[in-house]
C-alpha atoms as a PDB file:
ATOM      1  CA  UNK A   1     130.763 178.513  25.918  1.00  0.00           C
ATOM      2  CA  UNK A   2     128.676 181.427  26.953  1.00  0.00           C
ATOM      3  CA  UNK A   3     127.174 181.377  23.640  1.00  0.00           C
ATOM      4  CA  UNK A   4     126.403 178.005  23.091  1.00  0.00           C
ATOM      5  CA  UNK A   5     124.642 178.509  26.942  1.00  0.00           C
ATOM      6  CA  UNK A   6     123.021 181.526  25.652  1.00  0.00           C
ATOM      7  CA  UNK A   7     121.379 180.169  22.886  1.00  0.00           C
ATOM      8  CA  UNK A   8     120.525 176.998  24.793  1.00  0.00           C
ATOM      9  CA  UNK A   9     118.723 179.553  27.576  1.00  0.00           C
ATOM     10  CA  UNK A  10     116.640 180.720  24.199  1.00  0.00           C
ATOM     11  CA  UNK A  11     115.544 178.473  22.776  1.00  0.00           C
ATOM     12  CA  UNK A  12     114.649 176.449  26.424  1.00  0.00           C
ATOM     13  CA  UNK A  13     112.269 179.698  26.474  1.00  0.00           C
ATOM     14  CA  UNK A  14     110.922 179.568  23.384  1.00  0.00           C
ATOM     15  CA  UNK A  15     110.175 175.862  24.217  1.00  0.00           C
ATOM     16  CA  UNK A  16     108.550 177.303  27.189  1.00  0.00           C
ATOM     17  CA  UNK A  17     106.358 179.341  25.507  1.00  0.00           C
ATOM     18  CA  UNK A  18     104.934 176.430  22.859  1.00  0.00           C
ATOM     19  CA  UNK A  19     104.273 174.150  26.101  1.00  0.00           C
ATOM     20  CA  UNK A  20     101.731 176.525  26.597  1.00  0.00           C
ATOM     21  CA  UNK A  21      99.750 175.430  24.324  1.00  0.00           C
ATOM     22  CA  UNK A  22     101.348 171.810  23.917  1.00  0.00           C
ATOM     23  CA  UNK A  23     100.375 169.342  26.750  1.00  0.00           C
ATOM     24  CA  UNK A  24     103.750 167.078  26.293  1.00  0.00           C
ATOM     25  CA  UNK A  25     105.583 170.183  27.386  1.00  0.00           C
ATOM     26  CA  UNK A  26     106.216 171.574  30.817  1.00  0.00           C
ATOM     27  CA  UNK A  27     105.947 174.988  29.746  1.00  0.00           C
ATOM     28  CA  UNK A  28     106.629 176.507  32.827  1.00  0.00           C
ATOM     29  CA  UNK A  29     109.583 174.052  33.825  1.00  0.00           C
ATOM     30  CA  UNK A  30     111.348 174.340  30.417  1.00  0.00           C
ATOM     31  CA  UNK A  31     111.014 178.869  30.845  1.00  0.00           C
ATOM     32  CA  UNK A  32     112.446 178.730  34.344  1.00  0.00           C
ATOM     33  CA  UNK A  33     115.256 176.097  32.758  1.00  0.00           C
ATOM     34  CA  UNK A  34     116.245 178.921  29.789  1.00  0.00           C
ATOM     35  CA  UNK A  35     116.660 181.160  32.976  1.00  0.00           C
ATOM     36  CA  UNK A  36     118.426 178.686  34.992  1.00  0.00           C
ATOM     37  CA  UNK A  37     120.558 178.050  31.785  1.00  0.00           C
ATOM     38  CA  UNK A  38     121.037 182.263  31.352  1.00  0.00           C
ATOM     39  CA  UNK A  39     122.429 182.565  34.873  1.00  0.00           C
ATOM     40  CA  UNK A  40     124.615 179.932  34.170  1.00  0.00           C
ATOM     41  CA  UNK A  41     126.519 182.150  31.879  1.00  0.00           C
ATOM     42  CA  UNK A  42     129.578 183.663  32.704  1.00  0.00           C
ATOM     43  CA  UNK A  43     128.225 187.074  31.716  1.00  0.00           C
ATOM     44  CA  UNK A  44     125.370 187.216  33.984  1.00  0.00           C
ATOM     45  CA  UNK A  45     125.845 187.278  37.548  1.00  0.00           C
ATOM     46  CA  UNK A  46     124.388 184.444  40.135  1.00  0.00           C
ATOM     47  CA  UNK A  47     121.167 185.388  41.332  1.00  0.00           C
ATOM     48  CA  UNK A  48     119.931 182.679  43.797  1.00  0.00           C
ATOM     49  CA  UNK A  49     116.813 184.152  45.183  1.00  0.00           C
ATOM     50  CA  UNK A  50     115.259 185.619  41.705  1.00  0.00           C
ATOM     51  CA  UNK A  51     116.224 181.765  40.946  1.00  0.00           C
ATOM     52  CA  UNK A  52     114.194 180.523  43.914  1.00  0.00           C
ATOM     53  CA  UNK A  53     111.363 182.635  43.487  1.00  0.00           C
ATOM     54  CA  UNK A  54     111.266 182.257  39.560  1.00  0.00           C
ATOM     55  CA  UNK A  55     111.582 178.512  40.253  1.00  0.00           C
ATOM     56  CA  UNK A  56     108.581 178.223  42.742  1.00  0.00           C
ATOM     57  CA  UNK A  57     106.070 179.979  40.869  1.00  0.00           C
ATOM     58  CA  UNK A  58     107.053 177.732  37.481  1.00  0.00           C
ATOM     59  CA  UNK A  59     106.273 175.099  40.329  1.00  0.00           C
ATOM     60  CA  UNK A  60     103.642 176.108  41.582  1.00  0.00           C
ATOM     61  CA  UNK A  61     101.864 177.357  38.045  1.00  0.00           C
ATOM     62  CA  UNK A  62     102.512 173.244  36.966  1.00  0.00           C
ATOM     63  CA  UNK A  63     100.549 172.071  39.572  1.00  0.00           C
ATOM     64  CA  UNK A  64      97.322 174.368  39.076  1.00  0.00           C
ATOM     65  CA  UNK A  65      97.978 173.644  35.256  1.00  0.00           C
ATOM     66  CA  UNK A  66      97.705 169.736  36.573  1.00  0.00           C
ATOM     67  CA  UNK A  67      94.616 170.584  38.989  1.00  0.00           C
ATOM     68  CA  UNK A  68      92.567 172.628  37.135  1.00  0.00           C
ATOM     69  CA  UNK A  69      90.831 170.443  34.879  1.00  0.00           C
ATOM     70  CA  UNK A  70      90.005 168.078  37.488  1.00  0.00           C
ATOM     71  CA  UNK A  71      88.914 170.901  39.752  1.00  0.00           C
ATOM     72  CA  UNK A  72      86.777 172.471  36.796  1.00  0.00           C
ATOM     73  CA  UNK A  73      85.032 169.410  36.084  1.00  0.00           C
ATOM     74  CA  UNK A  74      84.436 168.440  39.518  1.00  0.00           C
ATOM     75  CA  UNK A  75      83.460 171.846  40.692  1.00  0.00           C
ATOM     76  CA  UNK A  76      80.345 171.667  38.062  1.00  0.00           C
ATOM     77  CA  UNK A  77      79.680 168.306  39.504  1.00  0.00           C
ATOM     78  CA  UNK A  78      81.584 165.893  37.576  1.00  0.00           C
ATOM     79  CA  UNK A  79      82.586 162.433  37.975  1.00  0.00           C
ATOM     80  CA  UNK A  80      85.939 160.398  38.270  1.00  0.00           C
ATOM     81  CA  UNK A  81      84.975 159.049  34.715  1.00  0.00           C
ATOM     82  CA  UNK A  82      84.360 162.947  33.600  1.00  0.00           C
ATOM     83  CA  UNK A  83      88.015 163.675  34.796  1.00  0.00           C
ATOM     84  CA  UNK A  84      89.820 160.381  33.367  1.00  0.00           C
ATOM     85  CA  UNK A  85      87.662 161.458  29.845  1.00  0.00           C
ATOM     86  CA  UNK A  86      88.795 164.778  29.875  1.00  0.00           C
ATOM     87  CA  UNK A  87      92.285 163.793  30.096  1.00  0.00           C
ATOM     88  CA  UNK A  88      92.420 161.695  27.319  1.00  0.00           C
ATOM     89  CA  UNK A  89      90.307 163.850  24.953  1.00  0.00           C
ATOM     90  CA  UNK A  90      93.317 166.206  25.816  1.00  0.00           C
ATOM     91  CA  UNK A  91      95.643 163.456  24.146  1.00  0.00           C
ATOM     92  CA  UNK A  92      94.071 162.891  21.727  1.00  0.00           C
ATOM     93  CA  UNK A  93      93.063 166.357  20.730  1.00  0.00           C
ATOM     94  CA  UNK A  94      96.644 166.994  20.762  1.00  0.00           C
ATOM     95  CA  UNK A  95      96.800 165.268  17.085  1.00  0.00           C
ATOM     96  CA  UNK A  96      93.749 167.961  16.037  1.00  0.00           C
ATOM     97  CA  UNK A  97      96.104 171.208  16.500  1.00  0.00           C
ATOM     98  CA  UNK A  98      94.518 174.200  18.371  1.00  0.00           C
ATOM     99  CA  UNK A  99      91.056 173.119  17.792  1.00  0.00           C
ATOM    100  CA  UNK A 100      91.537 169.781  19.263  1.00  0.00           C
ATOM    101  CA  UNK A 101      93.310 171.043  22.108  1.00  0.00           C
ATOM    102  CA  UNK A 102      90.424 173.017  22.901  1.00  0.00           C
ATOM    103  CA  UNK A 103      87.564 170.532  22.206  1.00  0.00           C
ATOM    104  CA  UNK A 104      89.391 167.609  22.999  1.00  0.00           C
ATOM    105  CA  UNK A 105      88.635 167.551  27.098  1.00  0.00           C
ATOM    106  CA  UNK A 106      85.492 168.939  26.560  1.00  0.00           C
ATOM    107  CA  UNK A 107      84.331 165.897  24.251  1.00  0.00           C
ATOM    108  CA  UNK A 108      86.489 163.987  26.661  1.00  0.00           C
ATOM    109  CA  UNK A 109      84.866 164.618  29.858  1.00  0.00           C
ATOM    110  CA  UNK A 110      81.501 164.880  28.032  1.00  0.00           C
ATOM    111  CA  UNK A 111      81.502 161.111  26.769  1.00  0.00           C
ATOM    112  CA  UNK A 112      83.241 160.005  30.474  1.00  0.00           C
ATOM    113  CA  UNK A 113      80.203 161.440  31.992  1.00  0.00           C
ATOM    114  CA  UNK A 114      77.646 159.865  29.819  1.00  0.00           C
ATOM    115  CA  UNK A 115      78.896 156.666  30.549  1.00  0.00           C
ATOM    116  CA  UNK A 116      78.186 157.126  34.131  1.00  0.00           C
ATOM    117  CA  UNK A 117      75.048 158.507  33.373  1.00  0.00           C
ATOM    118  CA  UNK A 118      72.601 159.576  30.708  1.00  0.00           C
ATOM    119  CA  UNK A 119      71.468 163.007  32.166  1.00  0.00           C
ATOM    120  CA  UNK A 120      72.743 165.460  29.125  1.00  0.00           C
ATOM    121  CA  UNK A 121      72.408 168.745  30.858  1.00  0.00           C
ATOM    122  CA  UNK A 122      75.089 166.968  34.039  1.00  0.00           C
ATOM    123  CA  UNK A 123      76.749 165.682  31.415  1.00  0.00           C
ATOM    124  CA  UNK A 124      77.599 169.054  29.263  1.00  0.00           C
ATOM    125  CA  UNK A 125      77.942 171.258  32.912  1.00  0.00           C
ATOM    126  CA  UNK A 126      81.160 168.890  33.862  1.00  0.00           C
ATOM    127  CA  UNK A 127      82.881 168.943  30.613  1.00  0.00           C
ATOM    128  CA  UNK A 128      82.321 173.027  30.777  1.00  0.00           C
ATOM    129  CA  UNK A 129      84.332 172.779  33.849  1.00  0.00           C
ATOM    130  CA  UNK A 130      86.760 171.246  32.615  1.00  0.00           C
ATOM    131  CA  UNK A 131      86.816 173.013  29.585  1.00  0.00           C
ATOM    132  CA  UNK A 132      86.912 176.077  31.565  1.00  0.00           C
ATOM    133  CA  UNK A 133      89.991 174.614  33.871  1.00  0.00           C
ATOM    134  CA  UNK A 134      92.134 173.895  30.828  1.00  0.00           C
ATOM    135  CA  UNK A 135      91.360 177.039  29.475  1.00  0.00           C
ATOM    136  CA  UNK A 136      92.718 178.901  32.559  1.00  0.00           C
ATOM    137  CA  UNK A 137      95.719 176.667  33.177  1.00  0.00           C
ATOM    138  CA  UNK A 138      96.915 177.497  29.762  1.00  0.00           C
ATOM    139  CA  UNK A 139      96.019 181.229  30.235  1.00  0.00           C
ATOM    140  CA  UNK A 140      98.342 181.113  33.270  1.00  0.00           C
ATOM    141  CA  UNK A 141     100.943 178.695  31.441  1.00  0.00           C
ATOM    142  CA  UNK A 142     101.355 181.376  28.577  1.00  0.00           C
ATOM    143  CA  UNK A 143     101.332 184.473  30.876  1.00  0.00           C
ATOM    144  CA  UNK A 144     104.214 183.012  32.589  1.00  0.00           C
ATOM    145  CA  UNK A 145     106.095 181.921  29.303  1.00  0.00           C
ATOM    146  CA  UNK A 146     106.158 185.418  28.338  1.00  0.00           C
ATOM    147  CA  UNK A 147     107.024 187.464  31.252  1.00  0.00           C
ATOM    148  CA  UNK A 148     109.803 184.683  31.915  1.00  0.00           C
ATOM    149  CA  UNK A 149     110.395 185.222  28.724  1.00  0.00           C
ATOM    150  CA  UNK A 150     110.802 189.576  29.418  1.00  0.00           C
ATOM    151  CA  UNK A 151     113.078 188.852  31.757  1.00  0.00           C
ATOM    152  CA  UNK A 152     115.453 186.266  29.628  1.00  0.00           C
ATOM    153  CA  UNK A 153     115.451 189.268  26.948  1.00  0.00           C
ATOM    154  CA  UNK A 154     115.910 191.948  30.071  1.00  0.00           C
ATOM    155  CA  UNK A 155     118.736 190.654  32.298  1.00  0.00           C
ATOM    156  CA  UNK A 156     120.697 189.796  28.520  1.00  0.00           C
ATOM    157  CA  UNK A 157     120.289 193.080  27.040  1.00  0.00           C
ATOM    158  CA  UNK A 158     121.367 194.415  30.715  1.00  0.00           C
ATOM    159  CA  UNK A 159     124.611 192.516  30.483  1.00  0.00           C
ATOM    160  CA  UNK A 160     125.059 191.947  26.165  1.00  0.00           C
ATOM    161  CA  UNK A 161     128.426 193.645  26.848  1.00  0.00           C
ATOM    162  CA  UNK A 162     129.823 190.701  28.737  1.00  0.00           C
ATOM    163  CA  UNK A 163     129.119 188.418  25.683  1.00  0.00           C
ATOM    164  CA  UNK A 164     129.954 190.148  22.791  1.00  0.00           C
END
């Protein structure tokens, strides 16, 4: 069973780590889960506080991850339309791969701002923001993917007695 939970643990990290980049994934939720899932082995011991602590900054990383992009475009004075069109150039930029993930809430928030108003240069500084917010939430998405993902690797190889 504490195989089956191992691999499980993995491979919830490894999902971790491509909703990083993926917007349909909570990265950080599904990282702290392949921990969660690691300390629900038999062969590592119950660590509630790292849990707590680990949990709460996958928590809290989520949120700014959510915020960001709003907080980017508003910030550089965008509108409620610049926001809404930044999220769903992020959907749909989703079906464009890396580039579209990038460009996608830029165009996005670039085309909700036009329709409020027709000043270009207003128009381009809000969909920087929130080009700028998406590209820090995923910054901080990744970061945390992989030093969860240190510690998955760390706390196994310190017990990979108990399993094998």
């Amino acid at each position: 069973m504490d195989i089956l939970l191992l691999i499980s643990g993995g491979l919830l990290i490894l999902l971790g780590v491509a909703g990083s980049f993926l917007p349909i994934i909570p990265g950080p939720v599904c990282s702290w889960l392949g921990l969660l899932v690691l300390h629900l082995t038999q062969g590592v011991p119950q660590n509630t506080s790292f849990l707590i602590i680990t949990f709460v900054i996958a928590l809290v990383i989520f949120l700014l991850d959510t915020l960001l992009p709003v907080w980017g475009t508003k910030k550089l004075g965008g509108t409620r339309m610049g926001t809404i069109g930044s999220g769903i150039g992020l959907l749909i930029g989703f079906f464009f791969g890396p580039i579209g993930l990038i460009l996608g809430p830029f165009v996005g928030a670039l085309a909700g701002e036009l329709t409020q108003s027709s000043d270009l240069r207003k128009a381009v500084r809000a969909a920087f923001g929130s080009l700028v917010g998406f590209l820090a939430g995923t910054m901080m998405k990744f970061t945390l993917a992989v030093v969860y993902l240190i510690l998955f690797v760390n706390i196994f190889w310190k017990h990979k007695e108990l399993f094998f």
